[in-house]
PDB file of N, CA and C in Angstrom:
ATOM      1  N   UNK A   1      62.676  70.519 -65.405  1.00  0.00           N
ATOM      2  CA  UNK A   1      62.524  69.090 -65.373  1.00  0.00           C
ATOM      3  C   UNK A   1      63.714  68.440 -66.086  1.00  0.00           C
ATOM      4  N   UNK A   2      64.417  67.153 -65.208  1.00  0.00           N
ATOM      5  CA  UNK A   2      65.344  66.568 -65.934  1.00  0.00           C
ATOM      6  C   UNK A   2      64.885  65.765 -67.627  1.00  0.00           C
ATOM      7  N   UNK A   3      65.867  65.851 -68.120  1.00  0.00           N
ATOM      8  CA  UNK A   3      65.552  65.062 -69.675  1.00  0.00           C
ATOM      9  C   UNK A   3      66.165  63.527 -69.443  1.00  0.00           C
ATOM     10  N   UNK A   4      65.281  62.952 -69.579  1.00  0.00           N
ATOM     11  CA  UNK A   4      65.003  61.405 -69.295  1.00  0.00           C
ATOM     12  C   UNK A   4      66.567  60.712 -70.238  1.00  0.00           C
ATOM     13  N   UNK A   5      66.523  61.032 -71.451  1.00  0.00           N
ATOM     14  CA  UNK A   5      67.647  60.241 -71.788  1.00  0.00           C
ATOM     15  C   UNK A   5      69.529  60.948 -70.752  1.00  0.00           C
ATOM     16  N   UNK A   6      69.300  61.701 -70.675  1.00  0.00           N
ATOM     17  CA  UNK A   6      70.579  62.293 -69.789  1.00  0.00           C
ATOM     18  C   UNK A   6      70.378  61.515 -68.427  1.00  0.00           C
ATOM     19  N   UNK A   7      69.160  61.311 -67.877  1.00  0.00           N
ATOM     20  CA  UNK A   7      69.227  60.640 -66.709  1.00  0.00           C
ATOM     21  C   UNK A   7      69.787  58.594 -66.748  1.00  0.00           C
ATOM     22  N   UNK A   8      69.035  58.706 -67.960  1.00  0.00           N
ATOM     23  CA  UNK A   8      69.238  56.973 -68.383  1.00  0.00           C
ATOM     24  C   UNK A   8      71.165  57.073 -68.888  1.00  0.00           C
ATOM     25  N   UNK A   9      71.611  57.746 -69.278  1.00  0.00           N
ATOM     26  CA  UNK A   9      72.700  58.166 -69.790  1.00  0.00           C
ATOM     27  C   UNK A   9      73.822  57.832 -68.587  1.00  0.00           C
ATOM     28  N   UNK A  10      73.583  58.500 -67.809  1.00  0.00           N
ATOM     29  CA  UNK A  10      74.188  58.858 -66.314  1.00  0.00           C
ATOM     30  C   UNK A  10      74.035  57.481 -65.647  1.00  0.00           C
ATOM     31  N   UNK A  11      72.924  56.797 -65.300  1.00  0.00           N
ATOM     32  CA  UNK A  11      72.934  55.442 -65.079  1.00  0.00           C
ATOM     33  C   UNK A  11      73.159  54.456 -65.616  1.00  0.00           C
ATOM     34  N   UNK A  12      73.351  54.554 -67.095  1.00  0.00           N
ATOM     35  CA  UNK A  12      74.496  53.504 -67.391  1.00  0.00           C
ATOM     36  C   UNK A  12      75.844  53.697 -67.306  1.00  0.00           C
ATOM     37  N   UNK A  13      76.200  54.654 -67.146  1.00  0.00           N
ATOM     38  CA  UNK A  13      77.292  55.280 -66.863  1.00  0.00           C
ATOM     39  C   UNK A  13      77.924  54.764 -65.113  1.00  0.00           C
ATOM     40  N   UNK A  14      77.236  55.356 -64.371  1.00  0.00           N
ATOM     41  CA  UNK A  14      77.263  54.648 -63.193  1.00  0.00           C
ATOM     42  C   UNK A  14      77.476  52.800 -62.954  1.00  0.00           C
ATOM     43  N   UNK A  15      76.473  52.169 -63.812  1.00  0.00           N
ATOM     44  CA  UNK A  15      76.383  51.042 -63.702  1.00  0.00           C
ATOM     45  C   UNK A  15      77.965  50.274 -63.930  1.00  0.00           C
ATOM     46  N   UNK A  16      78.396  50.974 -65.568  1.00  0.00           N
ATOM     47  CA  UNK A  16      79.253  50.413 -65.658  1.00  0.00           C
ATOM     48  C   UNK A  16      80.493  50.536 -64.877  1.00  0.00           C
ATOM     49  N   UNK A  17      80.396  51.527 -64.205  1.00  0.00           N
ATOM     50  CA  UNK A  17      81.902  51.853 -63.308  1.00  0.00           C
ATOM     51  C   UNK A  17      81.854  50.964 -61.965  1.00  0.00           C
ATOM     52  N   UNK A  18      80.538  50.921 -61.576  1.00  0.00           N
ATOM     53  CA  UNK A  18      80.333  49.623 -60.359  1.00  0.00           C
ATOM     54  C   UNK A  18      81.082  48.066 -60.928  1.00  0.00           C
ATOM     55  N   UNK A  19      80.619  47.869 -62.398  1.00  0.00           N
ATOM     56  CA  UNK A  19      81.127  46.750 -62.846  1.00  0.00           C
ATOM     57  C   UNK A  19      82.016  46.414 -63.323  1.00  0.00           C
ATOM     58  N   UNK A  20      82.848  47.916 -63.278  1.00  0.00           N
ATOM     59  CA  UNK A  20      84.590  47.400 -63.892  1.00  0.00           C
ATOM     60  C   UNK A  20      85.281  47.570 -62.413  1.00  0.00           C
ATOM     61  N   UNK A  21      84.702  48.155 -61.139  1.00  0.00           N
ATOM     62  CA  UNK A  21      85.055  47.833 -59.549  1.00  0.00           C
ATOM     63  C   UNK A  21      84.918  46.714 -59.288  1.00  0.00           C
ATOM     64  N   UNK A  22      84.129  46.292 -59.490  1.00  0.00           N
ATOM     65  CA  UNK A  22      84.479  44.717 -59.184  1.00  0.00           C
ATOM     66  C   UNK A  22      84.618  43.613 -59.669  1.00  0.00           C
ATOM     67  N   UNK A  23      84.894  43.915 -61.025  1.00  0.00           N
ATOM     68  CA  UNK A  23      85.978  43.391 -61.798  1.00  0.00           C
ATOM     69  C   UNK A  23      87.553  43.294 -61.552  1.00  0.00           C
ATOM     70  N   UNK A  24      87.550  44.739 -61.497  1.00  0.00           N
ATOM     71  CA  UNK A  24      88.657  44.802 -60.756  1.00  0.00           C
ATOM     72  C   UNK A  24      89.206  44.593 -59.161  1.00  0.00           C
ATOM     73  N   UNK A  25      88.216  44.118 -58.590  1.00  0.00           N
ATOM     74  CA  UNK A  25      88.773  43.717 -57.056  1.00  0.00           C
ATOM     75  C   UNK A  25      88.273  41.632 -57.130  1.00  0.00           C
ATOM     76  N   UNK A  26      87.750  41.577 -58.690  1.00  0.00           N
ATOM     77  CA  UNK A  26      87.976  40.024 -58.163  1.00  0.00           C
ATOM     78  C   UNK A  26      89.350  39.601 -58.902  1.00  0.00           C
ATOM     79  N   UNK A  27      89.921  40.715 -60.041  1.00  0.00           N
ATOM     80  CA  UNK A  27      90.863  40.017 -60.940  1.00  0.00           C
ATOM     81  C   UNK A  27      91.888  40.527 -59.774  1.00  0.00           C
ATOM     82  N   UNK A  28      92.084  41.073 -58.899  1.00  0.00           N
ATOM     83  CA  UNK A  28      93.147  41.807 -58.123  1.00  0.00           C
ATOM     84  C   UNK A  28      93.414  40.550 -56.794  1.00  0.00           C
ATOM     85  N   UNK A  29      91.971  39.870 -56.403  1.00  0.00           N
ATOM     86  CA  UNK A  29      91.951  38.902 -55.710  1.00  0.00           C
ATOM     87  C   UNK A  29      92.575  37.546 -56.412  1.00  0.00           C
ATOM     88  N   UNK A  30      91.950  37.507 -57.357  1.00  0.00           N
ATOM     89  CA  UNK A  30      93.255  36.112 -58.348  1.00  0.00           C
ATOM     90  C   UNK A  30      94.482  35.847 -58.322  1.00  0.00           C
ATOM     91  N   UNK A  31      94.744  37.558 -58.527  1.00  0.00           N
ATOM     92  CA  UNK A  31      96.167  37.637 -58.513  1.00  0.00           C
ATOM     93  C   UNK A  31      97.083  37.352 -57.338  1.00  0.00           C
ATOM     94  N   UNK A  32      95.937  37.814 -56.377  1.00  0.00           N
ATOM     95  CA  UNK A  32      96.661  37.579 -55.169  1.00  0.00           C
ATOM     96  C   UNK A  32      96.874  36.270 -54.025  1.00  0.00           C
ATOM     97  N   UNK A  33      96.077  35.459 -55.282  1.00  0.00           N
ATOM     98  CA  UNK A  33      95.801  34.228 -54.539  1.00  0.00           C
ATOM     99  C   UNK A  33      94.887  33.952 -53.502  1.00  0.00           C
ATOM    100  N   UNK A  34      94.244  34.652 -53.017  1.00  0.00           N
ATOM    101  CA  UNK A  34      93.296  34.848 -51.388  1.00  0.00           C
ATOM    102  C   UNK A  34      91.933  34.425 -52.433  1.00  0.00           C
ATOM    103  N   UNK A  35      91.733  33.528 -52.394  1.00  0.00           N
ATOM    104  CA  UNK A  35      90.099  33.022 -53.029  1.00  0.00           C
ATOM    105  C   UNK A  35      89.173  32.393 -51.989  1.00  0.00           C
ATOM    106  N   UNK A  36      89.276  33.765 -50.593  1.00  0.00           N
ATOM    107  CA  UNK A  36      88.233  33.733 -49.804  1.00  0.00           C
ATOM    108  C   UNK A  36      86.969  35.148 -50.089  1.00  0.00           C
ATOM    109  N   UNK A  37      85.796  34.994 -49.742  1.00  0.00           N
ATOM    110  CA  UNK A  37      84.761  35.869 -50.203  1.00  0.00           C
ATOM    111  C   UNK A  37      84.007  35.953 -48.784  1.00  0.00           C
ATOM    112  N   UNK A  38      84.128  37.450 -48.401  1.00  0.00           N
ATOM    113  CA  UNK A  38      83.808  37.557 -47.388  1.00  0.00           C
ATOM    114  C   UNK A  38      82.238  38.341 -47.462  1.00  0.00           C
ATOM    115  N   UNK A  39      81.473  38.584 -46.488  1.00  0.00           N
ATOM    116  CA  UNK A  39      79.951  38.749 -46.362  1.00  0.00           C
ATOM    117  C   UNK A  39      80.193  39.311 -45.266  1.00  0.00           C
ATOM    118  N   UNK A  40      79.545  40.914 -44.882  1.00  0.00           N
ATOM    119  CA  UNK A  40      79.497  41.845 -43.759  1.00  0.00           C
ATOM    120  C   UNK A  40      80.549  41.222 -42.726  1.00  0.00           C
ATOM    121  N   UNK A  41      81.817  41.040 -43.505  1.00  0.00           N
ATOM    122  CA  UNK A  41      83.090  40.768 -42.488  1.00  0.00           C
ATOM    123  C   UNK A  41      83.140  39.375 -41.797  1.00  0.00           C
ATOM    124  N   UNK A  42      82.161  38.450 -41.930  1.00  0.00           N
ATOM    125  CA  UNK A  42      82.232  36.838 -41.904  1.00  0.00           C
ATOM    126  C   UNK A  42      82.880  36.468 -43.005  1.00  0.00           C
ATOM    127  N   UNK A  43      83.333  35.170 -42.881  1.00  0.00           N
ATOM    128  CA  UNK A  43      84.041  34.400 -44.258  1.00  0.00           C
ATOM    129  C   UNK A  43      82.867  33.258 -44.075  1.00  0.00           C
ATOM    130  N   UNK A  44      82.640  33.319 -46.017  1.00  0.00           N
ATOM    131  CA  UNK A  44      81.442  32.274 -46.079  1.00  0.00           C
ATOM    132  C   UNK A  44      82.569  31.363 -47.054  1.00  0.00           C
ATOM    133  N   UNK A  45      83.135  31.637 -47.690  1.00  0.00           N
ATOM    134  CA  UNK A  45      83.437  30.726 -48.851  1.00  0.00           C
ATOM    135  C   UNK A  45      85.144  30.646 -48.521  1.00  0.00           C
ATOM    136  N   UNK A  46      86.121  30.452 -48.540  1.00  0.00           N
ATOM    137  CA  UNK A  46      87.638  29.822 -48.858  1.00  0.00           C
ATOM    138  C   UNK A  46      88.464  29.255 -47.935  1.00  0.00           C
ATOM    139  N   UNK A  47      89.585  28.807 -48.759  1.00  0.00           N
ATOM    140  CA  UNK A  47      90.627  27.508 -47.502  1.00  0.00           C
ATOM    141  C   UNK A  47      90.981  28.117 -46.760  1.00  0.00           C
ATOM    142  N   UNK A  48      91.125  27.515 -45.441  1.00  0.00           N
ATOM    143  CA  UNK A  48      91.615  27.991 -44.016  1.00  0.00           C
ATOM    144  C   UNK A  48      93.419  28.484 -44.564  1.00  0.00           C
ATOM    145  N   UNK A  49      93.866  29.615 -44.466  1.00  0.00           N
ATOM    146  CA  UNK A  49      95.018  29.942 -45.222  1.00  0.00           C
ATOM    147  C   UNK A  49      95.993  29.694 -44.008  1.00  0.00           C
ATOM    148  N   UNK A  50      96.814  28.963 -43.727  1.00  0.00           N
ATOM    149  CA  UNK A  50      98.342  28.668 -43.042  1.00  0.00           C
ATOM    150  C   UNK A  50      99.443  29.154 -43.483  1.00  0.00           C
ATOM    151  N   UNK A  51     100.635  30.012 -42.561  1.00  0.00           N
ATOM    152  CA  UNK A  51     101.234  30.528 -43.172  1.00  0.00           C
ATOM    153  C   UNK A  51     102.473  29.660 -42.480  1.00  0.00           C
ATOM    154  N   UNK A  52     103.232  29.673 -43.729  1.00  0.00           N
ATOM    155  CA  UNK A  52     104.453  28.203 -43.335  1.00  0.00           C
ATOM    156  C   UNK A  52     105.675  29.457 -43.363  1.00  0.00           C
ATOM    157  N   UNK A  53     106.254  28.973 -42.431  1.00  0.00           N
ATOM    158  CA  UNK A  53     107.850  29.864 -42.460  1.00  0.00           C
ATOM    159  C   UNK A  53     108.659  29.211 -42.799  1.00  0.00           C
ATOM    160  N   UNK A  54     109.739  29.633 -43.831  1.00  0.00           N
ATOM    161  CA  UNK A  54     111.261  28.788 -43.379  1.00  0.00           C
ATOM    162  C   UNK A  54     112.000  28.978 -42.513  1.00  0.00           C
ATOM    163  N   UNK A  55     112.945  27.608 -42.691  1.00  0.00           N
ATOM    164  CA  UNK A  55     113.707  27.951 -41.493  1.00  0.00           C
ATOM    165  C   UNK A  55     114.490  29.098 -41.784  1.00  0.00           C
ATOM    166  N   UNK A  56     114.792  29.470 -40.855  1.00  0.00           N
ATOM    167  CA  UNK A  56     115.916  30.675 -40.906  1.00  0.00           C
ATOM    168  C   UNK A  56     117.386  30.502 -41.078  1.00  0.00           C
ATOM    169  N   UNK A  57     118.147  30.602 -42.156  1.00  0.00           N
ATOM    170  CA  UNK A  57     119.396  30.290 -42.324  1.00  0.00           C
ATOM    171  C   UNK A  57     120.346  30.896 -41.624  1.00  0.00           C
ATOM    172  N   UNK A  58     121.332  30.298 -41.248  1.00  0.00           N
ATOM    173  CA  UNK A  58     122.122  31.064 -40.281  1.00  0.00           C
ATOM    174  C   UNK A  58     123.669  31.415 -41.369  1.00  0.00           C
ATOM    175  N   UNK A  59     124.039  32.516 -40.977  1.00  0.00           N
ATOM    176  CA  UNK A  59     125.116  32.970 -42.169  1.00  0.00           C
ATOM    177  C   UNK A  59     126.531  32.722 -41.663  1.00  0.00           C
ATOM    178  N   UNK A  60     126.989  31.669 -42.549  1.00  0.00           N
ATOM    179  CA  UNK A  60     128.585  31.272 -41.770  1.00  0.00           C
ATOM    180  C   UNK A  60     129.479  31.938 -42.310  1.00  0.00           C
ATOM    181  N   UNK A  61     130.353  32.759 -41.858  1.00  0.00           N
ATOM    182  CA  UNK A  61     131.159  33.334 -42.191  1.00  0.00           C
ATOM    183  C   UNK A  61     132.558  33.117 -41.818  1.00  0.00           C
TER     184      UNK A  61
END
């Protein structure tokens, strides 16, 4: 039979590694500027993102 505190042990253990994952994938999202939050691959929450180009410089030589 398992010993109850090794099992409780192991699940906080677990718990906390779930909670420094996604810690680390919202501080990784900050960084990256994208503060959209997606749900089974729908977007529920952020700004419609536009991507602006410059012009392209032409090189005079």
């Amino acid at each position: 039979m398992r010993d109850p505190e090794r099992v409780r042990r192991s699940n906080r253990l677990l718990i906390v590694i779930v909670i420094l994952m996604l810690l680390y994938g919202i501080i990784n999202r900050m960084q990256s500027g994208n503060d959209s939050i997606y749900l089974f691959g729908y977007k529920i929450y952020g700004t419609e993102q536009t991507s602006e180009t410059a012009p392209e410089q032409e090189d005079t030589k």
